[in-house]
N, C-alpha and C. Protein backbone atom coordinates (compact mmCIF):
# COMPACT_ATOMS: atom_id res chain seq x y z
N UNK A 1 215.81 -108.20 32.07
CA UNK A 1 214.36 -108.22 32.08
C UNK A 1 213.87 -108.43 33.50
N UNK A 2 212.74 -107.73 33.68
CA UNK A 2 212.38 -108.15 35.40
C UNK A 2 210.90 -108.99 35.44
N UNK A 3 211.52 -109.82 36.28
CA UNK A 3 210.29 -110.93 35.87
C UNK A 3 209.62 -110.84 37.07
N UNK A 4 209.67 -110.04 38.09
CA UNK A 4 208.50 -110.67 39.26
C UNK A 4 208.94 -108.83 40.12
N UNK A 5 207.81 -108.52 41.37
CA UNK A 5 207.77 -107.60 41.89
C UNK A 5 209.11 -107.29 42.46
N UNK A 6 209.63 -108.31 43.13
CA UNK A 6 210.63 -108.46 43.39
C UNK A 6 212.37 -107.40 42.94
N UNK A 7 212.15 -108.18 41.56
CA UNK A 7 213.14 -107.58 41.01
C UNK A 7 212.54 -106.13 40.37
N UNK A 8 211.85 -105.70 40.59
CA UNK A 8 210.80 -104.66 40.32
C UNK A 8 211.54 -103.41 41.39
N UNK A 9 211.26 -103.89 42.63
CA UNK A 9 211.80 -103.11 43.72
C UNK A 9 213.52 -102.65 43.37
N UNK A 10 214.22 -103.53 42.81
CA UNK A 10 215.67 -103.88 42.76
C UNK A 10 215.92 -102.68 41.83
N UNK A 11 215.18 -102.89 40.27
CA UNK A 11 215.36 -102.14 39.40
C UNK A 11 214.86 -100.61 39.52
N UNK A 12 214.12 -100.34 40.65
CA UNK A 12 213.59 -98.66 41.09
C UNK A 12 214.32 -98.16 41.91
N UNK A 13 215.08 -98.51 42.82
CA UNK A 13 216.18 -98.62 43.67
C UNK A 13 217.27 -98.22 43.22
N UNK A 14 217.56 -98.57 41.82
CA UNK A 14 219.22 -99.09 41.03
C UNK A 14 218.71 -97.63 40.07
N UNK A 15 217.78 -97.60 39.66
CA UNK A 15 217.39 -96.29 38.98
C UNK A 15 217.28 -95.29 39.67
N UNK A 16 216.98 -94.90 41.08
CA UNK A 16 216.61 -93.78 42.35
C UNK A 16 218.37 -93.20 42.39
N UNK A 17 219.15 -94.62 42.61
CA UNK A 17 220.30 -94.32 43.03
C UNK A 17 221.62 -93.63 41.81
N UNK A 18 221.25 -94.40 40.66
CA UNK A 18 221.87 -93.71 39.32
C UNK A 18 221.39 -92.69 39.33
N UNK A 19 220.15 -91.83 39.06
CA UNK A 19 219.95 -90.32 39.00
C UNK A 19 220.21 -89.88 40.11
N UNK A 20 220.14 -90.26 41.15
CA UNK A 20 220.92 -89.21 42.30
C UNK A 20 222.27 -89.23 42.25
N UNK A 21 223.03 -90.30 41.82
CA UNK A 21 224.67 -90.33 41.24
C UNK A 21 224.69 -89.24 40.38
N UNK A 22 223.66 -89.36 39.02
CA UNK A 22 223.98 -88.42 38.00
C UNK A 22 223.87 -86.79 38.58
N UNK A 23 223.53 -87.03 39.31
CA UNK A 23 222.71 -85.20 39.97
C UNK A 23 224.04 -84.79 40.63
N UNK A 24 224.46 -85.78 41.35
CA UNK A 24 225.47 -85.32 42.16
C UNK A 24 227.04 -84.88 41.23
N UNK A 25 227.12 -85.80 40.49
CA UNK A 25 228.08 -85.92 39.29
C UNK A 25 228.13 -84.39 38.78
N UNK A 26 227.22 -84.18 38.24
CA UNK A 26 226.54 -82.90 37.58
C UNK A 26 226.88 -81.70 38.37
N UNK A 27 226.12 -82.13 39.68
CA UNK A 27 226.73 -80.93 40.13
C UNK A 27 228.06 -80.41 40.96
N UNK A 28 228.70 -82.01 41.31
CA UNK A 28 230.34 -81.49 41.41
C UNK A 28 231.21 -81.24 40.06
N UNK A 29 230.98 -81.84 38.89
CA UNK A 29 231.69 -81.41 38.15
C UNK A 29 231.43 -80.57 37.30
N UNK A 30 230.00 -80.00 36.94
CA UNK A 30 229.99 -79.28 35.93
C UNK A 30 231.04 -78.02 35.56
N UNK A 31 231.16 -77.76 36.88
CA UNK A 31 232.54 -76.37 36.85
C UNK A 31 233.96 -76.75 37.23
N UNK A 32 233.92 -77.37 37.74
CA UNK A 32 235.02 -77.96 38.08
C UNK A 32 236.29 -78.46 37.31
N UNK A 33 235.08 -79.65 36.49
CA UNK A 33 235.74 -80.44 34.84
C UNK A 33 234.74 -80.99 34.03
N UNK A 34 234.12 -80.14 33.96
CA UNK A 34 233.19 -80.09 32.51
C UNK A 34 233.47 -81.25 31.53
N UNK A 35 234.66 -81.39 31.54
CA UNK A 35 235.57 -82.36 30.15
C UNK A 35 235.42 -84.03 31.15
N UNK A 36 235.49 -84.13 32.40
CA UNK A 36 235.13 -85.17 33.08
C UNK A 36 233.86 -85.73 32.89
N UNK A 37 233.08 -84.91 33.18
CA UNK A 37 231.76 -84.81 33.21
C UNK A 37 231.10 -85.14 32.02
N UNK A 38 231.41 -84.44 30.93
CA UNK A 38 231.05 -84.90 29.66
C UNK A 38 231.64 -86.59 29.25
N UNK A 39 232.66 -86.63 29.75
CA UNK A 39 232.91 -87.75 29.40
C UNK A 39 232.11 -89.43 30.08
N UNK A 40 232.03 -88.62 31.24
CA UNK A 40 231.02 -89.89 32.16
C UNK A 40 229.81 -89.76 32.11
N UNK A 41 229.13 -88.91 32.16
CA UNK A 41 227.72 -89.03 32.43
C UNK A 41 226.75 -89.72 30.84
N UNK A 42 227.44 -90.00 29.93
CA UNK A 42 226.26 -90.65 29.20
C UNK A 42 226.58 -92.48 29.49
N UNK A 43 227.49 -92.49 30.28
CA UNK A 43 227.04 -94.45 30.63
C UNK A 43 226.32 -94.15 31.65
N UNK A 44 226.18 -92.75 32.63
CA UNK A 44 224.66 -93.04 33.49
C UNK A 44 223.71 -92.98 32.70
N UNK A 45 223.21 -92.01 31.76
CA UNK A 45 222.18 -91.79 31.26
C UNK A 45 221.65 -92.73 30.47
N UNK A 46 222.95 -94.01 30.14
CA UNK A 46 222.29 -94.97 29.13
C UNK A 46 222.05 -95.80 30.28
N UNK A 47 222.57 -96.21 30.96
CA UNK A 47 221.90 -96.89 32.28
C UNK A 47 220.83 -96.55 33.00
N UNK A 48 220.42 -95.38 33.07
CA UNK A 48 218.98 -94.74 33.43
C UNK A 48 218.05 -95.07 32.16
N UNK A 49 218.19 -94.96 31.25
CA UNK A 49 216.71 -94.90 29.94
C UNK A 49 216.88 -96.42 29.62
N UNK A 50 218.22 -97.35 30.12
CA UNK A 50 217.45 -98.65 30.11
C UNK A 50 216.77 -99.39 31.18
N UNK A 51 217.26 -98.97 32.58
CA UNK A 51 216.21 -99.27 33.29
C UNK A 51 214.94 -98.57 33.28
N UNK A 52 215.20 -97.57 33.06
CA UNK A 52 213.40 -96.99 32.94
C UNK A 52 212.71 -97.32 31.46
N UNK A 53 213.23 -98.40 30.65
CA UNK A 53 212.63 -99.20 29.23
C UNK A 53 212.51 -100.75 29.90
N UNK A 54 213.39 -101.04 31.00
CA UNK A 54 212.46 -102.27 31.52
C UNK A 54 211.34 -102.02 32.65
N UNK A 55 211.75 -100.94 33.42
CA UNK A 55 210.45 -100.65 34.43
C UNK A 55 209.33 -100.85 33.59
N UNK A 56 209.07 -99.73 32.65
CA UNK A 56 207.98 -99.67 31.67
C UNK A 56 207.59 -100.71 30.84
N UNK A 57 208.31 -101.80 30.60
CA UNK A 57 207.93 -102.99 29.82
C UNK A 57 207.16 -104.05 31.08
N UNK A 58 207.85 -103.73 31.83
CA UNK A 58 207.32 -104.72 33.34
C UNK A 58 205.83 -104.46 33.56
N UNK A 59 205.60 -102.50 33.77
CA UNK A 59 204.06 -102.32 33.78
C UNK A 59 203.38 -102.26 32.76
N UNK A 60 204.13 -103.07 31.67
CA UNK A 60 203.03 -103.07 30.53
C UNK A 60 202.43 -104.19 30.68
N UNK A 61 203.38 -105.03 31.53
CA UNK A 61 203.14 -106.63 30.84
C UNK A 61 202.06 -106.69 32.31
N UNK A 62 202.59 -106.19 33.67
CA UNK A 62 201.95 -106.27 34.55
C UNK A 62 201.02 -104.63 35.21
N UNK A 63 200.10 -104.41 34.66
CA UNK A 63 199.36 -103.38 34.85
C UNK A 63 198.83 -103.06 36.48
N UNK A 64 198.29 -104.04 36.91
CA UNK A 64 198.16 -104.25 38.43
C UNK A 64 199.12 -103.69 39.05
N UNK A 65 199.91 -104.05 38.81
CA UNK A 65 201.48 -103.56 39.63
C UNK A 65 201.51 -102.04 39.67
N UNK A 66 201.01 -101.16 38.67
CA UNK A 66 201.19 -100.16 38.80
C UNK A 66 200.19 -99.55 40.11
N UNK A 67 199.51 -100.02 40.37
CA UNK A 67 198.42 -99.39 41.60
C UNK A 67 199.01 -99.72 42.95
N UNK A 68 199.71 -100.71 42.57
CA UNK A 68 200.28 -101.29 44.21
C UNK A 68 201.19 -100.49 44.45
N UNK A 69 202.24 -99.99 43.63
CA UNK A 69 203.04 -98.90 43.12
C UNK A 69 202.89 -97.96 43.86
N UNK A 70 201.89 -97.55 43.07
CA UNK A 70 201.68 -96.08 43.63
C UNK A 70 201.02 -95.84 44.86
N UNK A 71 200.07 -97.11 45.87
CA UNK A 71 199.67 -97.27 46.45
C UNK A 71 201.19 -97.13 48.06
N UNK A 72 202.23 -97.51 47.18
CA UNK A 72 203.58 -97.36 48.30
C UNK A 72 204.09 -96.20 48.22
N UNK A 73 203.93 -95.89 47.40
CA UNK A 73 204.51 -94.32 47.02
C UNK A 73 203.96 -93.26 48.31
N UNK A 74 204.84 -92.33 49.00
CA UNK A 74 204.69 -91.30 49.61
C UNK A 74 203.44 -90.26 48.77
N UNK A 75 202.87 -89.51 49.65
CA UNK A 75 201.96 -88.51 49.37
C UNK A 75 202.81 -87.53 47.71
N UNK A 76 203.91 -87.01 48.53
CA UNK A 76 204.72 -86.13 48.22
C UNK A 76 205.13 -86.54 47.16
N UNK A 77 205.34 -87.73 46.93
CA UNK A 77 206.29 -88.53 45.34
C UNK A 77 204.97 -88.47 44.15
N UNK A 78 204.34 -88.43 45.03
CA UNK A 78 202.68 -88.89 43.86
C UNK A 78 202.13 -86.98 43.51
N UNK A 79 202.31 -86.58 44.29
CA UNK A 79 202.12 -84.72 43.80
C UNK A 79 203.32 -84.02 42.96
N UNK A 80 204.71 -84.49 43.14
CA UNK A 80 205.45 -83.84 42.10
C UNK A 80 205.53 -84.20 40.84
């Protein structure tokens, strides 16, 4: 559970870096070893949809947070 901005930063970070793991994963093995691949990538994906079920519980509980958020956020991150 993330209790303060803090660990807020920690948990967007730990999620940025798992989907760019998974991307990369994906795309060295999909041809490679498919049978690898299938076999690893759903402990990323369950590790991605639970940090992104505490991100989202965090800006439920803390709504403010979401403006400061996005207020750090690059131009470019906020248009795609």
């Amino acid at each position: 559970m993330i209790a303060n901005s803090q660990e807020l930063q920690i948990a967007l970070r730990s999620l940025r870096i798992l989907e760019e793991s998974l991307a990369a994963l994906r795309q060295q093995l999909s041809a490679a070893n498919p049978d690898l691949l299938a076999a690893t990538a759903p402990t990323y994906t369950q590790r991605i949809t639970a940090l992104q079920a505490e991100i989202a519980n965090y800006f439920y509980a803390h709504p403010s947070d979401v403006s400061q958020l996005a207020a750090a956020l690059p131009n470019e991150t906020l248009a795609a």
